[in-house]
Protein backbone atom coordinates (compact mmCIF):
# COMPACT_ATOMS: atom_id res chain seq x y z
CA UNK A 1 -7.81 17.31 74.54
CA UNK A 2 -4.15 17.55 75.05
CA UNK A 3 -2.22 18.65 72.26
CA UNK A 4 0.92 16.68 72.83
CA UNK A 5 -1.11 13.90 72.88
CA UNK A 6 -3.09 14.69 70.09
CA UNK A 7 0.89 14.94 68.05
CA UNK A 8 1.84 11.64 69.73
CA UNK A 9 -1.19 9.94 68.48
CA UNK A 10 -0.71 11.61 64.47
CA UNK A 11 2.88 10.50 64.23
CA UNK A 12 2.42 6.60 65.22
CA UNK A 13 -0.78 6.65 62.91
CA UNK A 14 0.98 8.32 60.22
CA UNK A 15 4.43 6.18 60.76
CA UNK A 16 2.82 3.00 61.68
CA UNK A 17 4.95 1.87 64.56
CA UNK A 18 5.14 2.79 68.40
CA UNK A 19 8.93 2.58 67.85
CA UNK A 20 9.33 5.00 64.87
CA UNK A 21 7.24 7.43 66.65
CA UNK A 22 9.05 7.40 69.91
CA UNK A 23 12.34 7.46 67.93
CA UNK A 24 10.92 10.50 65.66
CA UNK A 25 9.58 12.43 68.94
CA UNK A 26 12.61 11.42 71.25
CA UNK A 27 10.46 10.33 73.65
CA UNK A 28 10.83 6.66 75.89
CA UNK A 29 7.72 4.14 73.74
CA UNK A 30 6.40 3.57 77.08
CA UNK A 31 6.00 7.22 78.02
CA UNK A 32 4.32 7.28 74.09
CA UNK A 33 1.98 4.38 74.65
CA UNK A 34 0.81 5.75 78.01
CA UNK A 35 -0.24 9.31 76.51
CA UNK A 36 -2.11 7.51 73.51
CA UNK A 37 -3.65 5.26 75.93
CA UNK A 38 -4.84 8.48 77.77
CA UNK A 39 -6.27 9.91 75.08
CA UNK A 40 -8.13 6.50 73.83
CA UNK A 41 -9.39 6.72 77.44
CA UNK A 42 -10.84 9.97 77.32
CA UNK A 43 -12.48 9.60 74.05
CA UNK A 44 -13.98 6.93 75.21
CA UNK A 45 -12.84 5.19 71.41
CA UNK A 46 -10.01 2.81 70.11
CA UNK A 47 -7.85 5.04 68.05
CA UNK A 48 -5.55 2.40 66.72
CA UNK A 49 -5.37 -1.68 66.09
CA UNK A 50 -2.16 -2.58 67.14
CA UNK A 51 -0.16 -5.91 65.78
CA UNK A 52 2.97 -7.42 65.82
CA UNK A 53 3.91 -5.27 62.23
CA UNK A 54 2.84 -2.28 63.94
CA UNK A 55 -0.12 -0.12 64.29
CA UNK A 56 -2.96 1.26 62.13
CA UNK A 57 -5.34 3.79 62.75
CA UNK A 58 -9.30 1.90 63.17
CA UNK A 59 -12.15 3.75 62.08
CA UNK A 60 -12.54 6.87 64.71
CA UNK A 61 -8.57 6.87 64.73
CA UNK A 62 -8.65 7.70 60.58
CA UNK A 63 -11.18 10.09 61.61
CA UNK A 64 -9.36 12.19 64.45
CA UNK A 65 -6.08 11.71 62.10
CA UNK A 66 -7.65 14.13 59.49
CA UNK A 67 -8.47 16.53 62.19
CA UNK A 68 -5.65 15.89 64.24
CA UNK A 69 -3.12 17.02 61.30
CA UNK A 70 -5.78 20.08 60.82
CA UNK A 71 -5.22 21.36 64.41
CA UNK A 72 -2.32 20.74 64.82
CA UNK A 73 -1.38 22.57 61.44
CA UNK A 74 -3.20 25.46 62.89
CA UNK A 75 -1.26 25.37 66.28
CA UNK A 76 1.81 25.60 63.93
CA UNK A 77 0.33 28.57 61.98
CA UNK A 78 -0.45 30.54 65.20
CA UNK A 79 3.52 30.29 66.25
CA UNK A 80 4.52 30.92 63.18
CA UNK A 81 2.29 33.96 63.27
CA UNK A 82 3.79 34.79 66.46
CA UNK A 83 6.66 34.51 65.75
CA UNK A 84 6.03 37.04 62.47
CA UNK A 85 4.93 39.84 64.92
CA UNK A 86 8.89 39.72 66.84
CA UNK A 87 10.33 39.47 63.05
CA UNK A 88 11.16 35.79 62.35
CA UNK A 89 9.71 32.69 61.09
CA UNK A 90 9.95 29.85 63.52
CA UNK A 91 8.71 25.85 63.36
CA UNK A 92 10.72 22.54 62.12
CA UNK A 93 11.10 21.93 58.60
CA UNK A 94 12.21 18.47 57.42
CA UNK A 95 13.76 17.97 53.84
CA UNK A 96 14.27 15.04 52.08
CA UNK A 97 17.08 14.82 48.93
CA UNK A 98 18.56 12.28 46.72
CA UNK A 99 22.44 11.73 47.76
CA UNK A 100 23.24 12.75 44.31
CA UNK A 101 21.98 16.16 44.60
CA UNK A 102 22.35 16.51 48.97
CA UNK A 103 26.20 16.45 47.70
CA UNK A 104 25.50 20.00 46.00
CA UNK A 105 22.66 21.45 47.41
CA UNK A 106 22.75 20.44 51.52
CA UNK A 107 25.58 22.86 52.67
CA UNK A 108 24.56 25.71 50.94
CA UNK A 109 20.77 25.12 51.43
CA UNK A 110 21.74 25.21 55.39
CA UNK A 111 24.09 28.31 55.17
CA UNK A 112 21.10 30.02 53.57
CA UNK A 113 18.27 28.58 55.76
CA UNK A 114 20.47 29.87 59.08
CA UNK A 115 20.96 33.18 57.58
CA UNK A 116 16.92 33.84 56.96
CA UNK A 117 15.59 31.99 59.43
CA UNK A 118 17.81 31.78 62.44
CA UNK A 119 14.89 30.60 64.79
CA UNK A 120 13.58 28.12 62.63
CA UNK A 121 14.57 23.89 62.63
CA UNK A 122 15.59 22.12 59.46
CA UNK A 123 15.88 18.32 59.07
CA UNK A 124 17.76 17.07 55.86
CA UNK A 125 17.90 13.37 54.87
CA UNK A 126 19.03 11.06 52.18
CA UNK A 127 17.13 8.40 50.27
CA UNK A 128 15.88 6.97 47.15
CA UNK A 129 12.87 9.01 45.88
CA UNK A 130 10.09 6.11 46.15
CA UNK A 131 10.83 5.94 49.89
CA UNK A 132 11.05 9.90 49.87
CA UNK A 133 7.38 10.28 48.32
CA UNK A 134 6.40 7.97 50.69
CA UNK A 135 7.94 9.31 53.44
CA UNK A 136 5.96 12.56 52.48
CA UNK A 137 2.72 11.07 52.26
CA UNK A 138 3.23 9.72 56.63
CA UNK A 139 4.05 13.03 57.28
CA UNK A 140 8.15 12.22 57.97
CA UNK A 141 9.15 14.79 55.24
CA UNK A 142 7.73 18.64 54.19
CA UNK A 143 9.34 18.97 51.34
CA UNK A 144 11.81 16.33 49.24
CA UNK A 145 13.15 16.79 45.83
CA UNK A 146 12.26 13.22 44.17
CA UNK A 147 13.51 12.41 40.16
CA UNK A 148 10.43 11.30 37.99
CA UNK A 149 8.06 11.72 40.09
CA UNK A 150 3.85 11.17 39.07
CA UNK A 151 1.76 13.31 41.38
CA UNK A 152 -0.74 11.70 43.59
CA UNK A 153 -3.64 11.83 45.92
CA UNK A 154 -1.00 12.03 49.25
CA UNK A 155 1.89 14.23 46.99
CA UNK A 156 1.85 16.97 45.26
CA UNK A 157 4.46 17.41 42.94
CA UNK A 158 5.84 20.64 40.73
CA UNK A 159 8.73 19.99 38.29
CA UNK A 160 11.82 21.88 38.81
CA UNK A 161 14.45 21.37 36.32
CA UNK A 162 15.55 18.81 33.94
CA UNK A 163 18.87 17.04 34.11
CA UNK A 164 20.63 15.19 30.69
CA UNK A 165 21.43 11.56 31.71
CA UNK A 166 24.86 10.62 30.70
CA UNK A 167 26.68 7.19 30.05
CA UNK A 168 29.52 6.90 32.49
CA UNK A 169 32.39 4.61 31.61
CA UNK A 170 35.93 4.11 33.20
CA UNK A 171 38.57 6.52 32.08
CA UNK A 172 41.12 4.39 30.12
CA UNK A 173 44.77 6.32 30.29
CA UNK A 174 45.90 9.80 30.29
CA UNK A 175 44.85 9.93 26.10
CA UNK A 176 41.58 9.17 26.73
CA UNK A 177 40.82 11.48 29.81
CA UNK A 178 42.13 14.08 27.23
CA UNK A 179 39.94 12.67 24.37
CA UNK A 180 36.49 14.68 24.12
CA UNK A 181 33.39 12.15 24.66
CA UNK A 182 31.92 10.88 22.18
CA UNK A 183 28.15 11.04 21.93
CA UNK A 184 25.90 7.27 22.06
CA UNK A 185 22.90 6.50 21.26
CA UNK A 186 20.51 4.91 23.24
CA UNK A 187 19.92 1.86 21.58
CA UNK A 188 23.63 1.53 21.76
CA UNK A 189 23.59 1.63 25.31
CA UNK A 190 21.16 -1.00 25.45
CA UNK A 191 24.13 -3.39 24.01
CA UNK A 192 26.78 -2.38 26.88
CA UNK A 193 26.73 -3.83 30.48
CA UNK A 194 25.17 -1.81 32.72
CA UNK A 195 25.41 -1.45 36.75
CA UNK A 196 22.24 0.14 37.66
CA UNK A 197 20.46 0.86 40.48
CA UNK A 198 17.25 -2.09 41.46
CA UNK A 199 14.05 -1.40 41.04
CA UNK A 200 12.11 0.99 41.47
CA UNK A 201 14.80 3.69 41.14
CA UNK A 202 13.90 6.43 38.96
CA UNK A 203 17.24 6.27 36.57
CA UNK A 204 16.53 2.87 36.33
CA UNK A 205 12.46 2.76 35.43
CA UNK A 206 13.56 5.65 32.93
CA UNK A 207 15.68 3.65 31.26
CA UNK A 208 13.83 0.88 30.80
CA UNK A 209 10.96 2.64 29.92
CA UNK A 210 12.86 4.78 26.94
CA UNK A 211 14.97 1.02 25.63
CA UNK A 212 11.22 -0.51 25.59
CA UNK A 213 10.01 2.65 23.46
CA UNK A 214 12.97 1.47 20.71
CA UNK A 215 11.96 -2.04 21.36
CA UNK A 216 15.23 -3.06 23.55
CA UNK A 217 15.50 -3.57 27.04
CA UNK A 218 19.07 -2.69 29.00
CA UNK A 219 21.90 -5.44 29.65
CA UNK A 220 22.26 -5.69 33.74
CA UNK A 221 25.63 -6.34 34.55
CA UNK A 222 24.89 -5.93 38.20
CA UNK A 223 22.39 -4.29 40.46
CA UNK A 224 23.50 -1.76 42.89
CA UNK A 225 21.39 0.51 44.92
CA UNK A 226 23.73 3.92 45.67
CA UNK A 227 25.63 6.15 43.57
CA UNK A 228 28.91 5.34 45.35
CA UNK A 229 29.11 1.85 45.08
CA UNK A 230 28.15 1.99 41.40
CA UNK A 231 30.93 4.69 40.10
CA UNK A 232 33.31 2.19 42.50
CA UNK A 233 32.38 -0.35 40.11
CA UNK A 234 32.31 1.05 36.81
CA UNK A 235 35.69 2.02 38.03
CA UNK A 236 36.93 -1.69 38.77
CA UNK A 237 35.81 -2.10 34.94
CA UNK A 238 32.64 -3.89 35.85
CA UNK A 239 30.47 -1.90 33.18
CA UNK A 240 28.95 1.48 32.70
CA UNK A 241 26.66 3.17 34.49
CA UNK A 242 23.71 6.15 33.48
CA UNK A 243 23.80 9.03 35.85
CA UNK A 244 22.95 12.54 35.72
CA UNK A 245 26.39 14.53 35.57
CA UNK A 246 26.38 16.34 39.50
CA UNK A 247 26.55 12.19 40.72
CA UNK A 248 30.00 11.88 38.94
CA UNK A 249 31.29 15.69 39.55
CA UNK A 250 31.34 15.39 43.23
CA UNK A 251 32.70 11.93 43.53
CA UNK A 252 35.82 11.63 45.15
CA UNK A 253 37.83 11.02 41.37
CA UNK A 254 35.80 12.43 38.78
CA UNK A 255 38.85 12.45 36.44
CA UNK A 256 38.37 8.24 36.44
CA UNK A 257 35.39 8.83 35.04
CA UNK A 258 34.59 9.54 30.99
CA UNK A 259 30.64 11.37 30.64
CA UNK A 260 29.02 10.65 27.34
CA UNK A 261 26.20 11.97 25.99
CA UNK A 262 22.99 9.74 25.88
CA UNK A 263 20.89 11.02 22.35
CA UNK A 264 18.39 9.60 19.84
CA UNK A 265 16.41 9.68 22.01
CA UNK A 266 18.37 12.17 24.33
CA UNK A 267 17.30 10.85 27.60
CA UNK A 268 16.81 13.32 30.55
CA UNK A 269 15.56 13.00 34.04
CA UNK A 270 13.04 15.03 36.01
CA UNK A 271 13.74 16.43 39.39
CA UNK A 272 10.51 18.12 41.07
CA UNK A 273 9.92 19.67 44.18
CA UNK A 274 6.79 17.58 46.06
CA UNK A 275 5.02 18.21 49.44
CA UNK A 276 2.21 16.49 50.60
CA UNK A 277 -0.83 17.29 49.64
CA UNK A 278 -2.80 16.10 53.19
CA UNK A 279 -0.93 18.96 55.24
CA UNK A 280 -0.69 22.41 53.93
CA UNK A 281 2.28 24.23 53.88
CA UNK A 282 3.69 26.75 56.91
CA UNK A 283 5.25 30.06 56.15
CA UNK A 284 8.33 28.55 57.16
CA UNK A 285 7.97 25.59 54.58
CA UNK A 286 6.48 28.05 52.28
CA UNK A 287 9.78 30.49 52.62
CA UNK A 288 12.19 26.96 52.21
CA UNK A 289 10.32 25.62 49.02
CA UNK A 290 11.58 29.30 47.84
CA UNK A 291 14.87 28.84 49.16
CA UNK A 292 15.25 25.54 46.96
CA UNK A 293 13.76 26.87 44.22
CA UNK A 294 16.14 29.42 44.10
CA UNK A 295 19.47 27.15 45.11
CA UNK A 296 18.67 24.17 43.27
CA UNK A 297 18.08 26.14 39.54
CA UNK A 298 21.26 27.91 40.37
CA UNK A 299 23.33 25.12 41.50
CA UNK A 300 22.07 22.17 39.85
CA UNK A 301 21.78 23.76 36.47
CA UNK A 302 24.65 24.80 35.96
CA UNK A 303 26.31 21.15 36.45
CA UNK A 304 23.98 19.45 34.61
CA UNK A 305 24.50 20.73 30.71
CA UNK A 306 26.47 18.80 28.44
CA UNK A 307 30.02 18.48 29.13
């Protein structure tokens, strides 16, 4: 059995599409569909029922996908160990992080990763943590930092720090940027318009969830997915937004912006650190969950007390 075939057929099972593979691999689809062809061929089985949507693995395909991750896993391992016995950890690892915290954490996460692992690969991305956990349950992502996140059978998930929430509203003159915020209770909130992210963001099911505990529910003004566009339009006076502190610190004008403090109930989101739980971990992911362990309670902390 070929191995690159054996990786060609595990990433279009677990991504579902010829396209996404070839695009993930950098390899031409045809040159893809040929090699999973050859392997059907020699197996003598159907490995995957392809449609206009995509494709899925059949029966013996689900099969060979559980041992297909397994070897290849192992093929990893051996490189890696390889690798050990010159002094370096080697392999691809790919990250996935909410833009919010990418803005703190990317550049020095990649200074660091270069430094201690100079022969390894990293991948970062971007993205909304329901797409993120299940981008780590096909196997796209390693690792990915996800807010609020309810482990599962595919993801495994380990919580990292906690983050105070914090009404943002437009800064209204030079007197009130030097005004200290006032803090606001939640069921307050719940009367003020609110441009908030669409469901299922994390900020915005935690919200909900908290208002329904006091028996209110919050007052959409609009419904914006990204952390840009909404401070853009709390700035253009369109309402007020809840975000954790780090999404308003590294905008472009901070100073527009007036932080107050969400309490009774004090409402605080969860950022964890998840992997999946099909594919254990290399030494190389195993030295980066470390890594953003140790960057993000440093970094991320710090930012996201009370003002």
């Amino acid at each position: 059995m070929d191995l690159k075939q054996l990786e060609y057929f595990v990433r279009v099972a677990e991504l579902g599409s010829f396209t996404r593979a070839a695009i993930a691999l950098d390899v031409a689809q045809p040159a893809l569909s040929r090699q999973v062809r050859l392997l059907e061929v020699e197996l003598r089985q159907n490995l995957l029922t392809r449609n206009g949507r995509g494709a899925s693995p059949t029966e013996a395909g689900q099969l060979l996908l559980e041992h297909g991750r397994g070897i290849l896993h192992q093929v990893e391992r051996a490189r890696e160990e390889l690798g050990r016995v010159r002094g370096a950890l080697a392999g691809r690892v790919a990250i996935g992080l909410p833009p919010s915290v990418a803005k703190v954490l990317a550049v020095p996460l990649i200074r660091e990763f270069r430094g201690r692992m100079p022969e390894a690969t990293l991948s970062i991305s971007e993205g909304l943590s329901v797409a993120m956990h299940e981008s780590l349950a096909k196997g796209r992502l390693d690792i990915a930092l996800l807010y609020n996140a309810a482990p599962s059978r595919d993801v495994e998930v380990t919580l990292l720090l906690e983050e105070d929430l914090f009404l943002v509203q437009r800064t209204d003159g030079a007197a009130g940027a030097r005004r200290k915020p006032a803090p606001i209770s939640l069921r307050d909130v719940a009367a003020l318009p609110l441009v908030i992210p669409s469901r299922p963001n994390a900020i915005r099911m935690l919200v909900e969830t908290e208002m329904a505990s006091l028996g209110s529910r919050p007052k959409i003004a609009l419904e914006i997915d990204g952390v840009a566009a909404i401070l853009d339009l709390v700035g253009d006076g369109a309402g007020s937004a809840i975000l954790p502190r780090n999404a308003v610190d590294t905008s472009q004008h901070p100073e527009a912006f007036t932080m107050r403090p969400i309490g009774t109930p004090r409402l605080r989101s969860q950022l964890s650190l998840a992997v999946s739980a099909q594919r254990p971990a290399t030494l190389t992911q195993k030295a980066m969950l470390e890594l953003i362990r140790q960057l993000a309670r440093k970094l991320l902390t710090t930012r996201s007390s009370t003002p």
